[in-house]
Structure formats: structure tokens, C-alpha cells
N, C-alpha and C. Protein backbone atom coordinates (compact mmCIF):
# COMPACT_ATOMS: atom_id res chain seq x y z
N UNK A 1 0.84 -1.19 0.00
CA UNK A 1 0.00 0.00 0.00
C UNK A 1 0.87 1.24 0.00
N UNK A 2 0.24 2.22 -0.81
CA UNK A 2 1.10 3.49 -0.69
C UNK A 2 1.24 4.02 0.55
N UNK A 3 2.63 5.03 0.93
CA UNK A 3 2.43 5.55 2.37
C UNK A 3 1.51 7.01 2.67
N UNK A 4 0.45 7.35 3.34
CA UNK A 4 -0.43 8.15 3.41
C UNK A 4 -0.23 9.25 4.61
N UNK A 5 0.04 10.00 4.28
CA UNK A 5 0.34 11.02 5.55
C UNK A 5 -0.98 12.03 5.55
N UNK A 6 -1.79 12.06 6.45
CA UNK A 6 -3.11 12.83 6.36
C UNK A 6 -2.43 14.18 6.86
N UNK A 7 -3.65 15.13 6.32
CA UNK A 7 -2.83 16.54 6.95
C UNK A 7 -3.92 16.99 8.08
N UNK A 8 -3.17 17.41 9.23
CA UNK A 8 -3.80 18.72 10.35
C UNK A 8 -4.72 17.19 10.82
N UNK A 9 -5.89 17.60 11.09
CA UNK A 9 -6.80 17.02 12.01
C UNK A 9 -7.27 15.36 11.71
N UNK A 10 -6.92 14.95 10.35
CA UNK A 10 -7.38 13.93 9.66
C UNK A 10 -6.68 12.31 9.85
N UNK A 11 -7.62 11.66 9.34
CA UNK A 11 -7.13 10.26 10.09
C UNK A 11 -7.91 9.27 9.21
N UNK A 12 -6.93 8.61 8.68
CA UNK A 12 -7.50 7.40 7.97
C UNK A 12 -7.80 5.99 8.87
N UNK A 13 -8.98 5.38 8.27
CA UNK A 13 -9.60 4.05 9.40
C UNK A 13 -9.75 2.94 8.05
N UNK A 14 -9.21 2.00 8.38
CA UNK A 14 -9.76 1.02 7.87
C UNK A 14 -10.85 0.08 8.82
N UNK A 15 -11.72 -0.05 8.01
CA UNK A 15 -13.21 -0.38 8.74
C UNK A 15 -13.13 -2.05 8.97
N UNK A 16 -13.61 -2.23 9.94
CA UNK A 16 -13.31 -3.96 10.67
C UNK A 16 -14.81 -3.89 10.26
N UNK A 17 -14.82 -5.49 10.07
CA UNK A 17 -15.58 -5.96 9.19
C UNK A 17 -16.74 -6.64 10.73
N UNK A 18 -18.07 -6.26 10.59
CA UNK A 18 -18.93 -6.98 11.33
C UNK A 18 -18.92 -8.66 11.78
N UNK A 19 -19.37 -9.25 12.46
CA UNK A 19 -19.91 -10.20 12.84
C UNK A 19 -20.80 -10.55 11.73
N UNK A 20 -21.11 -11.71 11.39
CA UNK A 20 -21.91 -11.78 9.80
C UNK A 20 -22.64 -13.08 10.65
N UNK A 21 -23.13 -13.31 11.82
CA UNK A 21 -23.68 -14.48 11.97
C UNK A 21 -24.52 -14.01 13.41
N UNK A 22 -25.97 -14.18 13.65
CA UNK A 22 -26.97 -13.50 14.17
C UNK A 22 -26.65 -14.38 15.70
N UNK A 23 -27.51 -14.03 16.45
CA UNK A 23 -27.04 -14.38 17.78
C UNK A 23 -27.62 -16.12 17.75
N UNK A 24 -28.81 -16.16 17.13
CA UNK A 24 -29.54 -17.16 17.05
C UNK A 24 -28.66 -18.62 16.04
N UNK A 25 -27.49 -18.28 15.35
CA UNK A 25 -26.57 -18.86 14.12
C UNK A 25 -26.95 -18.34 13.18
N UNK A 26 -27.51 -17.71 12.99
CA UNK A 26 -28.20 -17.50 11.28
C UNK A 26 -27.21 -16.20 10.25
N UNK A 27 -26.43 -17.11 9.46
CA UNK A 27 -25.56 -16.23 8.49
C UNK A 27 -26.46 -14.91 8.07
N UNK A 28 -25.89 -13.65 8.13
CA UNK A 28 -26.44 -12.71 7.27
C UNK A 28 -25.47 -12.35 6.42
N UNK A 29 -26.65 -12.60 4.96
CA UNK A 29 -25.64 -12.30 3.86
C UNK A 29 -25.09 -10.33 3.76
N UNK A 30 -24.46 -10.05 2.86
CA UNK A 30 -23.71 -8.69 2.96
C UNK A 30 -24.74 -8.38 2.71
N UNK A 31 -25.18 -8.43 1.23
CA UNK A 31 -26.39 -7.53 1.15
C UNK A 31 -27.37 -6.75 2.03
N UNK A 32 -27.24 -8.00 3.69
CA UNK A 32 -28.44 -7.37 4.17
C UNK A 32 -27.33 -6.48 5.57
N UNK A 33 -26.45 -6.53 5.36
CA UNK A 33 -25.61 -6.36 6.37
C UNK A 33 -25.00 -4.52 6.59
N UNK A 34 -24.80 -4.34 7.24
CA UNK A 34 -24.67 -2.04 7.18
C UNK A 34 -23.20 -2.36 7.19
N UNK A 35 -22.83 -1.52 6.75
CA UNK A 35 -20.98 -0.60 6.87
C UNK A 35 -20.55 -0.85 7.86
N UNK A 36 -19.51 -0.97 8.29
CA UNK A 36 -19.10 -1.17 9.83
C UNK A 36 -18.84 -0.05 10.52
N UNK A 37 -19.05 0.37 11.38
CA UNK A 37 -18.81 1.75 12.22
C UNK A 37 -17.51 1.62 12.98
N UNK A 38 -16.86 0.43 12.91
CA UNK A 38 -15.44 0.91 13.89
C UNK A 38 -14.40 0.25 12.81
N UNK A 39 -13.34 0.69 13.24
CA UNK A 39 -12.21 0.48 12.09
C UNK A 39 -11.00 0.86 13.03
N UNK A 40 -9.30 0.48 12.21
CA UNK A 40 -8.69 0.64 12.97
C UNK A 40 -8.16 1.77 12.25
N UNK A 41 -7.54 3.13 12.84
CA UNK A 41 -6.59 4.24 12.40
C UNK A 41 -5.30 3.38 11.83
N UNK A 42 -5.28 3.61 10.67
CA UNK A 42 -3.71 3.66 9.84
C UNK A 42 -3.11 4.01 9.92
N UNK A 43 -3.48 5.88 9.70
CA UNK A 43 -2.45 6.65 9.86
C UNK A 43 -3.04 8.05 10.57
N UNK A 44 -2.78 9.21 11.11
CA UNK A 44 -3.27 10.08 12.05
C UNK A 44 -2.49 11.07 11.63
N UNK A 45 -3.30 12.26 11.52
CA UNK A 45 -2.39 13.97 10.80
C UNK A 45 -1.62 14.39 12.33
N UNK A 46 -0.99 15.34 12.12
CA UNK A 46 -0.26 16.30 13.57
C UNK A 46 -1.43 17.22 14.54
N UNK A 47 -2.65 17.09 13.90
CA UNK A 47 -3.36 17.79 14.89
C UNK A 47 -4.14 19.18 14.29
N UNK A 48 -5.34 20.14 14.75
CA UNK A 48 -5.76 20.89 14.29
C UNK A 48 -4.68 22.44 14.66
N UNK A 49 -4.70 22.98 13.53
CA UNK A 49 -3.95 24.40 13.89
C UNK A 49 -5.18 25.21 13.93
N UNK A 50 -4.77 25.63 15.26
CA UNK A 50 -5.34 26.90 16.02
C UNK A 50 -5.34 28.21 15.63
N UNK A 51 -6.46 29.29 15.83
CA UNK A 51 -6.24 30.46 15.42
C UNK A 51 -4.84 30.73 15.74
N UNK A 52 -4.39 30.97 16.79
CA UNK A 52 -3.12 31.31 17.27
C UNK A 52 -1.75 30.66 16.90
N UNK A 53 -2.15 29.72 15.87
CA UNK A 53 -1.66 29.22 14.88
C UNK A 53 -0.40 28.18 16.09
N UNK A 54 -0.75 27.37 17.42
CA UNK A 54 -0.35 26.84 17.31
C UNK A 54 -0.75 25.45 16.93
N UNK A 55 -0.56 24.20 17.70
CA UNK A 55 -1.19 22.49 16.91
C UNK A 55 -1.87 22.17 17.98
N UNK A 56 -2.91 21.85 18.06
CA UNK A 56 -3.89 20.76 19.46
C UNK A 56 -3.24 19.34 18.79
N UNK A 57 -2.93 18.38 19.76
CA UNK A 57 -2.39 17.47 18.88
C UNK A 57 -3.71 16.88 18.80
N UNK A 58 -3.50 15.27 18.17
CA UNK A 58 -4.53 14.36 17.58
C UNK A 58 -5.07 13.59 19.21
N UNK A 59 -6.11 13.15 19.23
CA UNK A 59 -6.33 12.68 20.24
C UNK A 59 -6.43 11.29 20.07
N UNK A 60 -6.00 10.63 18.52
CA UNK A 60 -5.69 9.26 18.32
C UNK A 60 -4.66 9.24 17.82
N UNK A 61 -3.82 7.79 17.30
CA UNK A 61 -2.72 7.07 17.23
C UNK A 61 -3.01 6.12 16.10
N UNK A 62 -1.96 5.58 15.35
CA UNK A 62 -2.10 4.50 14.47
C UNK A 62 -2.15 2.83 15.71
N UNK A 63 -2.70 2.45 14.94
CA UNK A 63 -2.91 1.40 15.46
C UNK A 63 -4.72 1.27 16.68
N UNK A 64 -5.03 2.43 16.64
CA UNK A 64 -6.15 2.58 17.70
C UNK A 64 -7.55 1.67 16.88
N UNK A 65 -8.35 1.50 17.89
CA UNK A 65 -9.60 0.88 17.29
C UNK A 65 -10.33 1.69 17.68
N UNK A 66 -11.40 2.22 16.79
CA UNK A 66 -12.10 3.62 16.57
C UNK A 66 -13.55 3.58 16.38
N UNK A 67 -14.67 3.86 16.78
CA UNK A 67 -16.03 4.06 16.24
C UNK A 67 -16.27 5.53 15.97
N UNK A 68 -17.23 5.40 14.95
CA UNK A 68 -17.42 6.35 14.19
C UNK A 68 -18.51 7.01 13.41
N UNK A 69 -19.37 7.56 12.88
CA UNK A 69 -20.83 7.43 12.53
C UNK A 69 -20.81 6.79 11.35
N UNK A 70 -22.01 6.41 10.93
CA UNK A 70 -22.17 5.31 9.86
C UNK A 70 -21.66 6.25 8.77
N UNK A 71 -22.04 7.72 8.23
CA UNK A 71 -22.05 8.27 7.21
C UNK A 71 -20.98 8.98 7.15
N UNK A 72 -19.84 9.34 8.11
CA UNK A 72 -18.75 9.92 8.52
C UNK A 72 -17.82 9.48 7.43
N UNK A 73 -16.96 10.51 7.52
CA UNK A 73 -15.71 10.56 6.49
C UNK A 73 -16.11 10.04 4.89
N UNK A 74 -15.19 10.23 3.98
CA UNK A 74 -15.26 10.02 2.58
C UNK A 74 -14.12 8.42 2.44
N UNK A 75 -14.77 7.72 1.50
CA UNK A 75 -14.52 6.58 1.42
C UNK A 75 -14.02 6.42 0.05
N UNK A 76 -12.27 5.62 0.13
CA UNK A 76 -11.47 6.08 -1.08
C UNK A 76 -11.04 4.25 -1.37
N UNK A 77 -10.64 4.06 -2.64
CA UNK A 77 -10.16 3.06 -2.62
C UNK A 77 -8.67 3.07 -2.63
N UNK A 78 -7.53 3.10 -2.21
CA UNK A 78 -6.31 3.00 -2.77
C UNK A 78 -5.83 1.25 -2.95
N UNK A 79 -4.74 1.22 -3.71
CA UNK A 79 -4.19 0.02 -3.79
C UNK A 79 -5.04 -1.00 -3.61
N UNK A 80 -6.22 -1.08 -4.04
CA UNK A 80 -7.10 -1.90 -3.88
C UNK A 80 -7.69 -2.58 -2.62
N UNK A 81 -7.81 -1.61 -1.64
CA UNK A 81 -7.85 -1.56 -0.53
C UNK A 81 -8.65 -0.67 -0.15
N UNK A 82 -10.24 -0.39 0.97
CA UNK A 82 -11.12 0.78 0.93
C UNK A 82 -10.89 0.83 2.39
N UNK A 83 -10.45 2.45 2.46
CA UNK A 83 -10.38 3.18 3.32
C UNK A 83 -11.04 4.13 3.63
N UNK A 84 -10.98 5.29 4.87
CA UNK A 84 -12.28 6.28 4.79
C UNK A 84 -11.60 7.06 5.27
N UNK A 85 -11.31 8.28 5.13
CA UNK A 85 -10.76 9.81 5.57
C UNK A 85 -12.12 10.46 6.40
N UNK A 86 -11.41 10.56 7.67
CA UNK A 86 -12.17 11.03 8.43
C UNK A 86 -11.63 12.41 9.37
N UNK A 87 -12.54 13.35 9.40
CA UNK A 87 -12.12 14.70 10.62
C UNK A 87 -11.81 13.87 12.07
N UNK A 88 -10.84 14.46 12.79
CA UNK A 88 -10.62 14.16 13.99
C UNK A 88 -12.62 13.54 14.23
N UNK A 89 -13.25 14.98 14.94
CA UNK A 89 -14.41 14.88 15.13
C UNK A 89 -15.01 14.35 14.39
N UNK A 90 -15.31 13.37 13.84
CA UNK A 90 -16.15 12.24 13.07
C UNK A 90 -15.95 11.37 14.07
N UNK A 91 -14.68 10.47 14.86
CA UNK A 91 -14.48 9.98 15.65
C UNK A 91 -15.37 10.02 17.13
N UNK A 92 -15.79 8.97 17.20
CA UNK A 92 -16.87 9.67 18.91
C UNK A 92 -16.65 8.71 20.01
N UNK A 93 -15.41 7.62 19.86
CA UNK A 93 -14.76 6.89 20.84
C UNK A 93 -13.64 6.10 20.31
N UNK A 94 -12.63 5.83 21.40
CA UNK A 94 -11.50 5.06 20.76
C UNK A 94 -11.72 3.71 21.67
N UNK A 95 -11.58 2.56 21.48
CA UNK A 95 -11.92 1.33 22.27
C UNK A 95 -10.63 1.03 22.16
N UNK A 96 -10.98 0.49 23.90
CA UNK A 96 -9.59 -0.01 24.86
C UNK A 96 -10.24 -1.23 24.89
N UNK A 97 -8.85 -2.12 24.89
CA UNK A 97 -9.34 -3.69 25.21
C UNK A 97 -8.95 -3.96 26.48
């Protein structure tokens, strides 16, 4: 994969793929299945610049596991691989294991 450096506040997620099997066993096919809302950060910008022009840093990290709203960020394919560019704030929790 190419190397991706996001700028200022931005943060690429690759989206972890749901559970595809109902509590009861019952496979759900994709079709009937939604986007996944959490994903892991790839890569993470230096942070928002401030009027005062200094940096708030990022409040995530590569490697973090992230939720996010279903419709949040723009969704790109690179290297044949789909990723989603997201604002810091698109982010609305980072999960600790």
C-alpha cells in the first residue's frame, strides 16, 4: 500500500468488518448487512492548527480501534484496498481492550 500522511486534524480508518452471523446462528448475507462503524486508524495527521496558529495534537494514534458514525468521512479506494478519511471529530470513541 502506498504511504499516506493525512494533513492537520485527519485520520484514515480502515473499517473492521462486522460479525456476519446472528445471535440465534443465522448467516447474514452482505447484502443485508450495514458498513461497519469501527475500524482501525492507519495513519493520524499532527493535529488541528489553532487560530493562534499553534497544533492541538490528535487525540488518536495508528494502530487505535475507533467508532465512528455510519455516514462519517469520505470513502477512497487505494491500492485496492477501501479506506475512509475522516475529521478528527467524526471519531466519537477510541476502544480499549
Amino acid at each position: 500500500m502506498s504511504k499516506l500522511r493525512p494533513l492537520h486534524d485527519r485520520v484514515i480508518v480502515k473499517r473492521l468488518e462486522e460479525e456476519r452471523v446472528s445471535a440465534g446462528g443465522i448467516v447474514i448475507p452482505d447484502s443485508a448487512t450495514e458498513k461497519p462503524t469501527r475500524g482501525k486508524v492507519i495513519a493520524a495527521g499532527k493535529g488541528l492548527i489553532l487560530a493562534s496558529g499553534e497544533i492541538r495534537p490528535i487525540s488518536v494514534k495508528e494502530g487505535d480501534t475507533v467508532l465512528f458514525g455510519k455516514y462519517a468521512g469520505q470513502e477512497i479506494k487505494i491500492d485496492g484496498e477501501e479506506l475512509v478519511f475522516l475529521k478528527e471529530d467524526d471519531i466519537v470513541a477510541i476502544i480499549e481492550a
